[in-house]
PDB file of N, CA and C in Angstrom:
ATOM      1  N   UNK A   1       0.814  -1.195   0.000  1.00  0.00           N
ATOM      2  CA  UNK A   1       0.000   0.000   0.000  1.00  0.00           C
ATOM      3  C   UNK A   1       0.859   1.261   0.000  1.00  0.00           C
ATOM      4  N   UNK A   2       2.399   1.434   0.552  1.00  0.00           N
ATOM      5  CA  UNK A   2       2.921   2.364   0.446  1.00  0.00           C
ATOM      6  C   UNK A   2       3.246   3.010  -0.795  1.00  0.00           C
ATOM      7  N   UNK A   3       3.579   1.780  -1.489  1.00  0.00           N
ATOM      8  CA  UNK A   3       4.249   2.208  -3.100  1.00  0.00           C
ATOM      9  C   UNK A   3       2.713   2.668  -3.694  1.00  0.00           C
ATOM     10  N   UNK A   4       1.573   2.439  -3.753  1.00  0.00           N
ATOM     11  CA  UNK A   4       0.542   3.044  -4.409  1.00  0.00           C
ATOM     12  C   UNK A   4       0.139   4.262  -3.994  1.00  0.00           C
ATOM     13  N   UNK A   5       0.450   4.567  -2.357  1.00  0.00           N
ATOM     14  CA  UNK A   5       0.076   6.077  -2.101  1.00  0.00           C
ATOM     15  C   UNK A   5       1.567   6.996  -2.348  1.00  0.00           C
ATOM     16  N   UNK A   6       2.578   6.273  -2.629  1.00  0.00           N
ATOM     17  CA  UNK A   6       3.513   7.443  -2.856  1.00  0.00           C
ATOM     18  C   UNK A   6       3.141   7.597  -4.389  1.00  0.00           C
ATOM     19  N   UNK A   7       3.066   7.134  -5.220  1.00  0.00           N
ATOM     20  CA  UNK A   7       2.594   7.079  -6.776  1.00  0.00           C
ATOM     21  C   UNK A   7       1.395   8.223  -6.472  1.00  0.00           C
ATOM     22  N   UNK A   8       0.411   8.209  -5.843  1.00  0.00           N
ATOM     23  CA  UNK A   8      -0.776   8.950  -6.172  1.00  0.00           C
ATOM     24  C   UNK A   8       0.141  10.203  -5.657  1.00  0.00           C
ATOM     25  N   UNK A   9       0.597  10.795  -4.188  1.00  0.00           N
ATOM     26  CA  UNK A   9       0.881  11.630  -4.106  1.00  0.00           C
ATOM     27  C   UNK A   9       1.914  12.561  -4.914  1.00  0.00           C
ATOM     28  N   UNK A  10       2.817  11.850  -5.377  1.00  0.00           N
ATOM     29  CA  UNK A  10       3.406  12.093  -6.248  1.00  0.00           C
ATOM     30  C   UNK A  10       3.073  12.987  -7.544  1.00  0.00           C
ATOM     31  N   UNK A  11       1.876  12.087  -7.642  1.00  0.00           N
ATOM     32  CA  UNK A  11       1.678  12.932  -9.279  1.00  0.00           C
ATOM     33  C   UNK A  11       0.809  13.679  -9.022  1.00  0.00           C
ATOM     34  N   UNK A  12      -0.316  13.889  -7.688  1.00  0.00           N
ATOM     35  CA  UNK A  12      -0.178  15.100  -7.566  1.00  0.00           C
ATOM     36  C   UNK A  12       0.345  16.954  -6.967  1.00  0.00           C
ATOM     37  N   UNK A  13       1.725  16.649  -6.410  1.00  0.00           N
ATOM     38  CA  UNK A  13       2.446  17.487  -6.190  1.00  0.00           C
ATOM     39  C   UNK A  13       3.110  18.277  -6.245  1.00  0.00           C
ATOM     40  N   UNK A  14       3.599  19.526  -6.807  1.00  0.00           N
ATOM     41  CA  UNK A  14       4.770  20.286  -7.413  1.00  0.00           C
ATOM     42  C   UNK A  14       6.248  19.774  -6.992  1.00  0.00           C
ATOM     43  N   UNK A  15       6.017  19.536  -5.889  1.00  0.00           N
ATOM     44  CA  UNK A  15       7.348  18.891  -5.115  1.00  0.00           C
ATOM     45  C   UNK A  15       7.527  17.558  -5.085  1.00  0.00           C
ATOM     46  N   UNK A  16       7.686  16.165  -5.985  1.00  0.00           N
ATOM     47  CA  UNK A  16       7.427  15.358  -5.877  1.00  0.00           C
ATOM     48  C   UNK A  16       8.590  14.676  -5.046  1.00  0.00           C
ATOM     49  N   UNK A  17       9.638  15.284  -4.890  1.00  0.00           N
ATOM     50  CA  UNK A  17      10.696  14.690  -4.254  1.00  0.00           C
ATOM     51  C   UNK A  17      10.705  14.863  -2.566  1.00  0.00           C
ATOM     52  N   UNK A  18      10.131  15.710  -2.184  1.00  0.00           N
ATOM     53  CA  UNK A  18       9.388  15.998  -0.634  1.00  0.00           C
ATOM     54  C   UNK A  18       8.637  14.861  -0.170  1.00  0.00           C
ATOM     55  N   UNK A  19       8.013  14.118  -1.149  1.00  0.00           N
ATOM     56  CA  UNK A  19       7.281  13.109  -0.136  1.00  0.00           C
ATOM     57  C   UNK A  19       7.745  11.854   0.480  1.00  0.00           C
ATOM     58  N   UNK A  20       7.258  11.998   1.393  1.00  0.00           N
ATOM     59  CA  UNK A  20       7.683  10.473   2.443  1.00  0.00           C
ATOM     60  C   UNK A  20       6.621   9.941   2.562  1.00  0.00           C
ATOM     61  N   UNK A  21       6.824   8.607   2.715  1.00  0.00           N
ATOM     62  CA  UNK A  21       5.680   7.154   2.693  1.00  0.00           C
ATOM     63  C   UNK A  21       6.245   6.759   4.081  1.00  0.00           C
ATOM     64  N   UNK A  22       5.470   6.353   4.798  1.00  0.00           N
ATOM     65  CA  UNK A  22       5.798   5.661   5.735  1.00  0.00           C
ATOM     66  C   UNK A  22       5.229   4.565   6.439  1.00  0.00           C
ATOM     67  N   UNK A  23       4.889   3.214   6.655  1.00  0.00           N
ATOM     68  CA  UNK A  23       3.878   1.997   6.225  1.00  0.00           C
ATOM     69  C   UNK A  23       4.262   1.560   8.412  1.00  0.00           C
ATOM     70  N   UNK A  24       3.241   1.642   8.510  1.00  0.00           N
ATOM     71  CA  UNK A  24       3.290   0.592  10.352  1.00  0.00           C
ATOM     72  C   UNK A  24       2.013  -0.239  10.114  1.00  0.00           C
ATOM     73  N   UNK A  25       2.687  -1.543   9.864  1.00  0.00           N
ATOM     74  CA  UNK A  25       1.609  -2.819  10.077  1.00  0.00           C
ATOM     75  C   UNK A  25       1.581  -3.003  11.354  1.00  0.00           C
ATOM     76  N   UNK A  26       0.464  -3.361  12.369  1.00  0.00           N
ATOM     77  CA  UNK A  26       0.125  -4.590  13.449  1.00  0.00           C
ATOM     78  C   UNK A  26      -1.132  -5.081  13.183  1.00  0.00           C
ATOM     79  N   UNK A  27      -0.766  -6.151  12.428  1.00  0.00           N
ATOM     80  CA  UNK A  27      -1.383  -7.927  12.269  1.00  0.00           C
ATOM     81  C   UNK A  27      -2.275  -7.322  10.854  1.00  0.00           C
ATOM     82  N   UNK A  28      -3.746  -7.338  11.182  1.00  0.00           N
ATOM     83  CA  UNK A  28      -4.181  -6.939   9.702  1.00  0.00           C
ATOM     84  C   UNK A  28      -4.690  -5.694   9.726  1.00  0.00           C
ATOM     85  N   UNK A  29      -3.727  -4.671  10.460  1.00  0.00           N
ATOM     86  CA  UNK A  29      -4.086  -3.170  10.511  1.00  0.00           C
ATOM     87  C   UNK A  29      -3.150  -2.646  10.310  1.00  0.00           C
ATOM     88  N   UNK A  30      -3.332  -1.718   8.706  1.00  0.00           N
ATOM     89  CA  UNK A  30      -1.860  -1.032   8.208  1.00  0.00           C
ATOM     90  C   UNK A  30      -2.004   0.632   8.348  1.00  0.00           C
ATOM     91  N   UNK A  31      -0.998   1.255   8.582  1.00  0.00           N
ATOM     92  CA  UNK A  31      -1.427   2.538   8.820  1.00  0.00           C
ATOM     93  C   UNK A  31      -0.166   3.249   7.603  1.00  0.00           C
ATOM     94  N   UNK A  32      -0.615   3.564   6.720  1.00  0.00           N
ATOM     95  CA  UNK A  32       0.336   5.317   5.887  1.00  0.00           C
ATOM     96  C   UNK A  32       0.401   6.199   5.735  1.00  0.00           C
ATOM     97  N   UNK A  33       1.238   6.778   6.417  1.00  0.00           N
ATOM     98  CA  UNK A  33       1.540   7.959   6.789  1.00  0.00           C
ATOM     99  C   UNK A  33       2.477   8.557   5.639  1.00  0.00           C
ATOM    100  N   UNK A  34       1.683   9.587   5.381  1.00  0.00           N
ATOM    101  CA  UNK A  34       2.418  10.686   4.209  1.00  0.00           C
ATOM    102  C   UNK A  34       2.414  12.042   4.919  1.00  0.00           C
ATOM    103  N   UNK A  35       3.591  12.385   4.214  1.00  0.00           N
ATOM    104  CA  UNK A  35       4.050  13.828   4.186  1.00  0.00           C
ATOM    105  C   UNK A  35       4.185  14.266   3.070  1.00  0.00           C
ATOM    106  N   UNK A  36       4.293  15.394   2.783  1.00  0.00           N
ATOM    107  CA  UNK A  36       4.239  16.181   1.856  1.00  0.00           C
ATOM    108  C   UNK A  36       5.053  17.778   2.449  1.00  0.00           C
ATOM    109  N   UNK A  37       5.461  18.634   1.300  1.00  0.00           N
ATOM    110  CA  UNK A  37       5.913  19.605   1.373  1.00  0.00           C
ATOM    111  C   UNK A  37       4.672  20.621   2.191  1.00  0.00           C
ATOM    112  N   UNK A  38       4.727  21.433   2.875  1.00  0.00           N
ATOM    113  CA  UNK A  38       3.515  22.672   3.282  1.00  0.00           C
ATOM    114  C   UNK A  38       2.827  23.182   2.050  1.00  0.00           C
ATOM    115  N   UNK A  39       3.488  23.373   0.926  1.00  0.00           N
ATOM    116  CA  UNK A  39       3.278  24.345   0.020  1.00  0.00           C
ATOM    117  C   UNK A  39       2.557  23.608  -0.908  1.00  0.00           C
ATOM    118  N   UNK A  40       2.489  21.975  -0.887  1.00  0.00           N
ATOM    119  CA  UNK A  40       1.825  20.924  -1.999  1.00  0.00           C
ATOM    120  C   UNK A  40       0.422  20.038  -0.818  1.00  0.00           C
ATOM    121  N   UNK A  41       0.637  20.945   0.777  1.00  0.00           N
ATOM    122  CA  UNK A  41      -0.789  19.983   1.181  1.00  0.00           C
ATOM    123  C   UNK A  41      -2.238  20.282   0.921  1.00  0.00           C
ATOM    124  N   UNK A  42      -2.079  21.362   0.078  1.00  0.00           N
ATOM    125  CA  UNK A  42      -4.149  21.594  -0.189  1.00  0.00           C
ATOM    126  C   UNK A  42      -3.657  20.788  -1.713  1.00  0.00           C
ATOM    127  N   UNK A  43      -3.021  20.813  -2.354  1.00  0.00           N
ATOM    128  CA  UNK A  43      -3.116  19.336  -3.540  1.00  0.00           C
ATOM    129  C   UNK A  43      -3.167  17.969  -3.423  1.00  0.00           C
ATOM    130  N   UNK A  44      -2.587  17.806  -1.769  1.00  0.00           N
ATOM    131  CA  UNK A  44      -3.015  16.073  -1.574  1.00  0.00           C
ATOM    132  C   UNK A  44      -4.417  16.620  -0.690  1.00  0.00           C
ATOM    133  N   UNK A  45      -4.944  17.426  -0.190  1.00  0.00           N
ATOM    134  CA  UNK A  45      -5.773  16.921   0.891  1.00  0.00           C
ATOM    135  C   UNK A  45      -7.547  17.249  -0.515  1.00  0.00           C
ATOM    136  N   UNK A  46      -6.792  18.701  -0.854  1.00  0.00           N
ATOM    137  CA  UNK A  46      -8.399  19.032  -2.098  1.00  0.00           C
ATOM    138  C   UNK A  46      -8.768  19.891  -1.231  1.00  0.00           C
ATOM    139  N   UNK A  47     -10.321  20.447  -1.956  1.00  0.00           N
ATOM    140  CA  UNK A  47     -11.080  21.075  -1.652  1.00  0.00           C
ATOM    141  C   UNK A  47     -12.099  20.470  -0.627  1.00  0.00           C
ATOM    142  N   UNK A  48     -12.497  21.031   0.638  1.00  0.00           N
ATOM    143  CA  UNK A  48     -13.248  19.979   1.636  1.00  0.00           C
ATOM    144  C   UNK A  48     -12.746  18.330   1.889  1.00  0.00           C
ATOM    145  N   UNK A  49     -11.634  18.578   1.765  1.00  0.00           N
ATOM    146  CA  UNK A  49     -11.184  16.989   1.659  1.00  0.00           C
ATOM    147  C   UNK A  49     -11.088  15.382   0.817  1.00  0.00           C
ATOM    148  N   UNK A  50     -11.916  16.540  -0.604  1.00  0.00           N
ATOM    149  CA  UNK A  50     -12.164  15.400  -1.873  1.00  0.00           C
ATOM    150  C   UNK A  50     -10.943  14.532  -2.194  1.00  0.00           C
ATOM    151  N   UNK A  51     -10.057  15.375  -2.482  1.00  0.00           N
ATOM    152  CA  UNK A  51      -8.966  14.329  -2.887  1.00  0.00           C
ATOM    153  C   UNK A  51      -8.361  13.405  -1.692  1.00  0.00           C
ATOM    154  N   UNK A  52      -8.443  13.503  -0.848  1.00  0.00           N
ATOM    155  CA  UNK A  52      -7.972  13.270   0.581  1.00  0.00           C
ATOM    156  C   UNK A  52      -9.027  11.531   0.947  1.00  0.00           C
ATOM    157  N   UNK A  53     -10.301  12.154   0.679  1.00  0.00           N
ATOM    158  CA  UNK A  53     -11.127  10.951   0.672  1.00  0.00           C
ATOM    159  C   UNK A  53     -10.922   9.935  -0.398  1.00  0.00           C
ATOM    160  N   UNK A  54     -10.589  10.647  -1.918  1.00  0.00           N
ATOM    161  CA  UNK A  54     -10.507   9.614  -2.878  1.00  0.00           C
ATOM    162  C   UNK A  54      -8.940   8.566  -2.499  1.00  0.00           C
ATOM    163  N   UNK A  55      -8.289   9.554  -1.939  1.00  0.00           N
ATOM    164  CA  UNK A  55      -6.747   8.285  -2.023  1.00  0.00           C
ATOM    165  C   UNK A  55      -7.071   7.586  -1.083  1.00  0.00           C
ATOM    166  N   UNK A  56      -7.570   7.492  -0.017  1.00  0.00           N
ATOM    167  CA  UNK A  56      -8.269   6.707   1.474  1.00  0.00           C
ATOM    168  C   UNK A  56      -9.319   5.644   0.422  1.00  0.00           C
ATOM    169  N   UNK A  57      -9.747   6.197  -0.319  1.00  0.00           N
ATOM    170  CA  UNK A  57     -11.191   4.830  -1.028  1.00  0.00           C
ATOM    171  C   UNK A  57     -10.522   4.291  -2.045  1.00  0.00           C
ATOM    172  N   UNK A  58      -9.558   4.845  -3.192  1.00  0.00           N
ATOM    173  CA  UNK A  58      -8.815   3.756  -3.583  1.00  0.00           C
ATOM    174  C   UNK A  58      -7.813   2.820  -3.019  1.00  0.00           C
ATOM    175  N   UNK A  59      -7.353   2.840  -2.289  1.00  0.00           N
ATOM    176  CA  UNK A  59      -6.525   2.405  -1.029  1.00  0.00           C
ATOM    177  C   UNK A  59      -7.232   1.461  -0.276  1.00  0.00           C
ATOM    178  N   UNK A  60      -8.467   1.615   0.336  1.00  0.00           N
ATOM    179  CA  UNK A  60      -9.498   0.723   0.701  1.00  0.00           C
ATOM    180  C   UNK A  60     -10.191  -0.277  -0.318  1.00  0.00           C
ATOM    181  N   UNK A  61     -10.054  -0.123  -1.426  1.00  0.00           N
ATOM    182  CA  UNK A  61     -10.498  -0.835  -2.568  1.00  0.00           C
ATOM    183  C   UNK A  61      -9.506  -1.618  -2.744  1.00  0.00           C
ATOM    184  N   UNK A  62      -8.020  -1.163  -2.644  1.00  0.00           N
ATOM    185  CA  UNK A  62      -6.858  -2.026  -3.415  1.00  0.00           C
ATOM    186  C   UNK A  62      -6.545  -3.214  -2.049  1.00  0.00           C
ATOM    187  N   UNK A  63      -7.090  -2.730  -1.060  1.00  0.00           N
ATOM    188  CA  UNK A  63      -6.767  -3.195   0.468  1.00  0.00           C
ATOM    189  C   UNK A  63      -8.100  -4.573   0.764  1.00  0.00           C
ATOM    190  N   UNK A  64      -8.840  -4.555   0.246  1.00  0.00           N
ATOM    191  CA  UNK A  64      -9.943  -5.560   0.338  1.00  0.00           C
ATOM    192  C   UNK A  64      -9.206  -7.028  -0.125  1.00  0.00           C
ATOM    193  N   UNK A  65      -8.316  -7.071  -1.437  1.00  0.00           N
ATOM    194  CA  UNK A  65      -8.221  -8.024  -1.836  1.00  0.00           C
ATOM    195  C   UNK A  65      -7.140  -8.989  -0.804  1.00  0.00           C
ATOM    196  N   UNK A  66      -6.418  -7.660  -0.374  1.00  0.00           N
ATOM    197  CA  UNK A  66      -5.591  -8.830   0.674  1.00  0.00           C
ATOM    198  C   UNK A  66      -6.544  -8.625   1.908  1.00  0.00           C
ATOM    199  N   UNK A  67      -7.422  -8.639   2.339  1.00  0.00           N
ATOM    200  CA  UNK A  67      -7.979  -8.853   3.954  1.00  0.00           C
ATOM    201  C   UNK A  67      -7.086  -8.059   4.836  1.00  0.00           C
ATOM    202  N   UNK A  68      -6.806  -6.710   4.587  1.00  0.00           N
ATOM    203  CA  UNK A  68      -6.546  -6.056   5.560  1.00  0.00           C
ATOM    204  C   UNK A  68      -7.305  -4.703   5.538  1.00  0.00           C
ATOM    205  N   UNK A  69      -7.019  -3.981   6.874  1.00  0.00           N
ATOM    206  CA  UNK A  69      -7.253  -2.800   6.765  1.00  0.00           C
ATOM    207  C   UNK A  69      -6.555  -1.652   7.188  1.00  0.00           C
ATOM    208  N   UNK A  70      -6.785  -0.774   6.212  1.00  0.00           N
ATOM    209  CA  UNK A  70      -5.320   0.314   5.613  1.00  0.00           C
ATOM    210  C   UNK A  70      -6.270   1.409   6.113  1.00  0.00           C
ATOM    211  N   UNK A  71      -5.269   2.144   6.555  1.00  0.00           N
ATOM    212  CA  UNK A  71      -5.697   4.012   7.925  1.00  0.00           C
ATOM    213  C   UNK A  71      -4.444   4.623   6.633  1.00  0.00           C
ATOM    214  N   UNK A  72      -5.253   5.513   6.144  1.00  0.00           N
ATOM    215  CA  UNK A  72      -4.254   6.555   5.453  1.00  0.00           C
ATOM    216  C   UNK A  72      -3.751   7.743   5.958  1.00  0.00           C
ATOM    217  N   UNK A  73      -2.974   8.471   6.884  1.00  0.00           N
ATOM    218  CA  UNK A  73      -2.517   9.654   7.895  1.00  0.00           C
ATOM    219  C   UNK A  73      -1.758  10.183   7.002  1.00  0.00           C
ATOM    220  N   UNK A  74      -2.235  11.698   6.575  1.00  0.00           N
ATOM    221  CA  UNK A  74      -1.961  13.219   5.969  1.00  0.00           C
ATOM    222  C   UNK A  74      -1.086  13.714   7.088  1.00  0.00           C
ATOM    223  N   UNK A  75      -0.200  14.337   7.076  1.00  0.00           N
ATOM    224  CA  UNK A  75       0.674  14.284   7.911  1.00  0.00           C
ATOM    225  C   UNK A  75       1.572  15.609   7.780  1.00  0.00           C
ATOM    226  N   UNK A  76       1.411  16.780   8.945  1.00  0.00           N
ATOM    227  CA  UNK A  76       1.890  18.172   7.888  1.00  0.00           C
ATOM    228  C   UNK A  76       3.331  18.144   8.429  1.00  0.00           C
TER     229      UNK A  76
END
């Protein structure tokens, strides 16, 4: 799950080299934690939180097939 949310954040960022992925499994609860530059977080988070919700629901979609469950943490 890390390598798919650094890919999304990535492409949408000015700063793509600023971001950090950071993955803490315990058992079938994964948590990723991203950072981002200050100046690129209203492009990962959106307007009211749209984009913010969509990387959390594709992430939860890609996360079904293995039986776990993935916590996505925006992280300033």
């Amino acid at each position: 799950m890390k390598e798919l949310v650094e890919v999304m954040a990535k492409a949408l960022v000015d700063k793509p080299e600023a971001v950090q992925v950071t993955e803490e499994t315990d058992g079938k609860h994964i948590t990723v934690k991203l950072k981002v530059d200050p100046s690129d977080m209203g492009k990962v988070i959106g307007k009211q939180g749209r984009i913010a919700k969509a990387i959390r629901a594709v992430v939860k979609a890609a996360s079904t097939k293995d039986d776990t469950y993935v916590d996505v943490d925006i992280i300033e």
